[in-house]
Protein backbone atom coordinates (compact mmCIF):
# COMPACT_ATOMS: atom_id res chain seq x y z
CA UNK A 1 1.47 6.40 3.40
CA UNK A 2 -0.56 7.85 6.51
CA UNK A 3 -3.43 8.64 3.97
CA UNK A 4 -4.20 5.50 2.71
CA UNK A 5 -6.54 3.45 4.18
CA UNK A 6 -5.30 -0.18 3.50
CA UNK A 7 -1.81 1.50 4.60
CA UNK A 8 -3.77 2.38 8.29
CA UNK A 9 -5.08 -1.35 8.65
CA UNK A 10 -1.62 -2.86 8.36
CA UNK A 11 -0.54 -0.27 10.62
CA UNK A 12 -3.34 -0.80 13.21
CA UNK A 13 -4.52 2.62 13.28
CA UNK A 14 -7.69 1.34 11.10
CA UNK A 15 -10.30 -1.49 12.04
CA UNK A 16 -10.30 -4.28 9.84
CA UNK A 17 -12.28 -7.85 10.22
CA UNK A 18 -9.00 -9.46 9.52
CA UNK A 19 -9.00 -12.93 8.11
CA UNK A 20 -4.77 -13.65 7.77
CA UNK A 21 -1.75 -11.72 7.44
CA UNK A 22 1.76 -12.75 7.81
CA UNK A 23 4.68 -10.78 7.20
CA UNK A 24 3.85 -10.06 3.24
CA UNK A 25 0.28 -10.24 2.79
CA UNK A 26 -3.09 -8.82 5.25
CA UNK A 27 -6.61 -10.35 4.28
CA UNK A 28 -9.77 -8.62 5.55
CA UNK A 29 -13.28 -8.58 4.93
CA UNK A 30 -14.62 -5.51 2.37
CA UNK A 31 -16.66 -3.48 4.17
CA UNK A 32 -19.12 -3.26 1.65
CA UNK A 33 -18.76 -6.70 0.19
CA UNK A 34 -21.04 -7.99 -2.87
CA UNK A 35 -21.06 -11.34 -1.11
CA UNK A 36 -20.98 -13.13 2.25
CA UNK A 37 -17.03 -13.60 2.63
CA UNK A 38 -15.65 -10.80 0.26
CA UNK A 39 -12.06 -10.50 1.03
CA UNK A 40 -9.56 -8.07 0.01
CA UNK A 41 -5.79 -9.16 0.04
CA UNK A 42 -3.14 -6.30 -0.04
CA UNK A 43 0.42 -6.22 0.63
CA UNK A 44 1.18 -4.43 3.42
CA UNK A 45 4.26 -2.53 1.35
CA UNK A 46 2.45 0.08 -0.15
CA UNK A 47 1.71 -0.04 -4.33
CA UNK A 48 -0.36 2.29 -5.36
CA UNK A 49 -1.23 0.27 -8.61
CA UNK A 50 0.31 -3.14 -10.48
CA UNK A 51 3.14 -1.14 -11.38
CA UNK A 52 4.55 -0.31 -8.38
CA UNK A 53 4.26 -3.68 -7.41
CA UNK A 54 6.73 -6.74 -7.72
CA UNK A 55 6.24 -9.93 -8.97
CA UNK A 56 7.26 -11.88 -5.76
CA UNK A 57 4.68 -10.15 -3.81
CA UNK A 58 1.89 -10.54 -6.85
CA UNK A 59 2.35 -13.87 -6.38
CA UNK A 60 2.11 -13.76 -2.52
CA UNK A 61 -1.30 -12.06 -3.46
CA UNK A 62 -2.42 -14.70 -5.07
CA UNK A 63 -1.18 -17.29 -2.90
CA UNK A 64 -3.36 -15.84 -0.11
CA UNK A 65 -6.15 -15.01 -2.39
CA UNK A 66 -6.14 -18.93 -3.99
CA UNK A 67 -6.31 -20.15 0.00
CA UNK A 68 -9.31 -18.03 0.65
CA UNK A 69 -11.29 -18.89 -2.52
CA UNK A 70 -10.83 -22.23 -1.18
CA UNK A 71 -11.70 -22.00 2.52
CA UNK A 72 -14.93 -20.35 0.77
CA UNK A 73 -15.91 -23.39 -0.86
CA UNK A 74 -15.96 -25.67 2.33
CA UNK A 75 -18.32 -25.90 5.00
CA UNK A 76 -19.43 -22.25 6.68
CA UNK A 77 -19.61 -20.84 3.07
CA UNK A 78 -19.91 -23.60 0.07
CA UNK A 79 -19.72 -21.63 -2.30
CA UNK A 80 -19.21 -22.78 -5.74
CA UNK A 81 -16.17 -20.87 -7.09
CA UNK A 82 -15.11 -17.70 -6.71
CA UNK A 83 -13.44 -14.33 -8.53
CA UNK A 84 -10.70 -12.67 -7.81
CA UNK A 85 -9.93 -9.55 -9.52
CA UNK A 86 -7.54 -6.99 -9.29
CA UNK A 87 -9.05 -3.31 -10.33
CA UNK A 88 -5.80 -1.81 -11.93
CA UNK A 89 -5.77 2.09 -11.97
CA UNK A 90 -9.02 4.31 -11.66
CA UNK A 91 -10.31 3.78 -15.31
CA UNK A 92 -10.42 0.29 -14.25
CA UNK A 93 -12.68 0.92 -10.95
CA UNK A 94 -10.20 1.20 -8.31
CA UNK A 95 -11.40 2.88 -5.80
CA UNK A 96 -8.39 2.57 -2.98
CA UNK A 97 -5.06 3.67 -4.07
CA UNK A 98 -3.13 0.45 -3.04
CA UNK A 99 -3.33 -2.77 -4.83
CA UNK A 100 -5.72 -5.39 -3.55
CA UNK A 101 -6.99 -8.62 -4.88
CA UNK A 102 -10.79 -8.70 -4.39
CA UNK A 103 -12.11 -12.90 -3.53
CA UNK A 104 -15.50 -12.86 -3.47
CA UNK A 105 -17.72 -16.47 -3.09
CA UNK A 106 -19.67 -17.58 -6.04
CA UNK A 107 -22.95 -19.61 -5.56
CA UNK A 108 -24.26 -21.40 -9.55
CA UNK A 109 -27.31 -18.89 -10.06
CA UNK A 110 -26.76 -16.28 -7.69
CA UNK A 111 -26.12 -13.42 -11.20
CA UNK A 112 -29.46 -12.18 -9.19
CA UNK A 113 -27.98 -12.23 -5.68
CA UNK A 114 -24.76 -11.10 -6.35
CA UNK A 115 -26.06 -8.34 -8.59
CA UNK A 116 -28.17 -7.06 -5.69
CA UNK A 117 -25.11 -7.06 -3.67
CA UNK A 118 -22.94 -5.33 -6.14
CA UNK A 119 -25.37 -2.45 -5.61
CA UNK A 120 -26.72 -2.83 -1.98
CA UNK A 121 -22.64 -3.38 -0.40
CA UNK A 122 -24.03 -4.35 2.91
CA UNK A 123 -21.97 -5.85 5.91
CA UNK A 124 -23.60 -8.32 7.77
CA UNK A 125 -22.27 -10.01 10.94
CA UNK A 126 -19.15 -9.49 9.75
CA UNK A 127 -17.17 -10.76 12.94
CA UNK A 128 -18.96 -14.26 12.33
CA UNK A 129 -17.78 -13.84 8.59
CA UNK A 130 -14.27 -13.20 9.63
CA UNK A 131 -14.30 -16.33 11.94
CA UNK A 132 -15.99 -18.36 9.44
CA UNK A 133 -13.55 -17.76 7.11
CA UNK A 134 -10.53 -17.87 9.26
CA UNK A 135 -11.71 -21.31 10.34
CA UNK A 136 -12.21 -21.90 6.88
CA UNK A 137 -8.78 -21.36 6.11
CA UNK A 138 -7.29 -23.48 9.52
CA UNK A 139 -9.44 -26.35 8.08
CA UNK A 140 -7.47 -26.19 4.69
CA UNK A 141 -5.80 -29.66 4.56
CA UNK A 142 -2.02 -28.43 3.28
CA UNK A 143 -0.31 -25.30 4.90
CA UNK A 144 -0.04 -22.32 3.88
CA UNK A 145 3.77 -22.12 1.69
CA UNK A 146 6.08 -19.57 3.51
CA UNK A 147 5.89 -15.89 1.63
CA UNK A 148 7.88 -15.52 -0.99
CA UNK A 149 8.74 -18.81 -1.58
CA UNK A 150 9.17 -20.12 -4.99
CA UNK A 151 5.80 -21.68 -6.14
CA UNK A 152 6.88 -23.29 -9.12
């Protein structure tokens, strides 16, 4: 889909702080993140919404997506925990026409912080984010299982 703008990243014909990607999945920064490490995860197969999209590759979504909420809680982020959401179809607040799994870090009493950021959506230094992260993830002590593979 040459209109969609998740659809240009995988291509390459859109900038994107990237963070992984492997044949299923891409991870990048949000541009206008509510927190210091907001990541989106979308497959690179293009689903407008959950129902376009197959369970193997919901699950690669949130294999990726459980790897980053980890790499944010060690050292470059620490953060505390983390949500990851999935905003289904626009009366749910999606914004971007192809599924994505929002990650963003957690800090205990940051309902302040990350409220400001819900409405402020600033970038900043995201290439140090993006490294941060990736590092982050390199760090994690088990690798990452092969896509599509069968989790259970």
């Amino acid at each position: 889909m040459n209109d969609c703008v998740f659809c240009r990243i995988v291509s390459g014909a859109a900038p994107a702080h990237r963070v992984y990607e492997d044949e299923i999945v891409t991870a990048f920064l949000d541009i206008r993140p509510i927190t210091r490490g907001h990541t989106l995860v979308i497959p690179k197969r293009h689903a407008t919404d959950l129902s376009e999209l197959d369970a193997e590759t919901g699950m690669d979504l949130f294999r990726v997506g459980h790897r980053v909420a980890r790499a944010v809680q060690g050292r470059g982020f620490a953060a505390d925990g983390a949500n990851l959401l999935i905003n289904d179809g626009k009366a749910a607040f999606q914004t971007v026409g192809h599924v994505h799994l929002h990650v963003v870090p957690r800090r205990h009493g940051d309902i302040v912080r990350f409220a400001t950021g819900l409405v402020l959506r600033r970038a900043k230094e995201p290439e140090k984010v993006a490294a941060a992260l990736r590092a982050g993830l390199t760090a994690l002590s088990d690798p990452p299982p092969e896509p599509g593979s069968d989790l259970t």
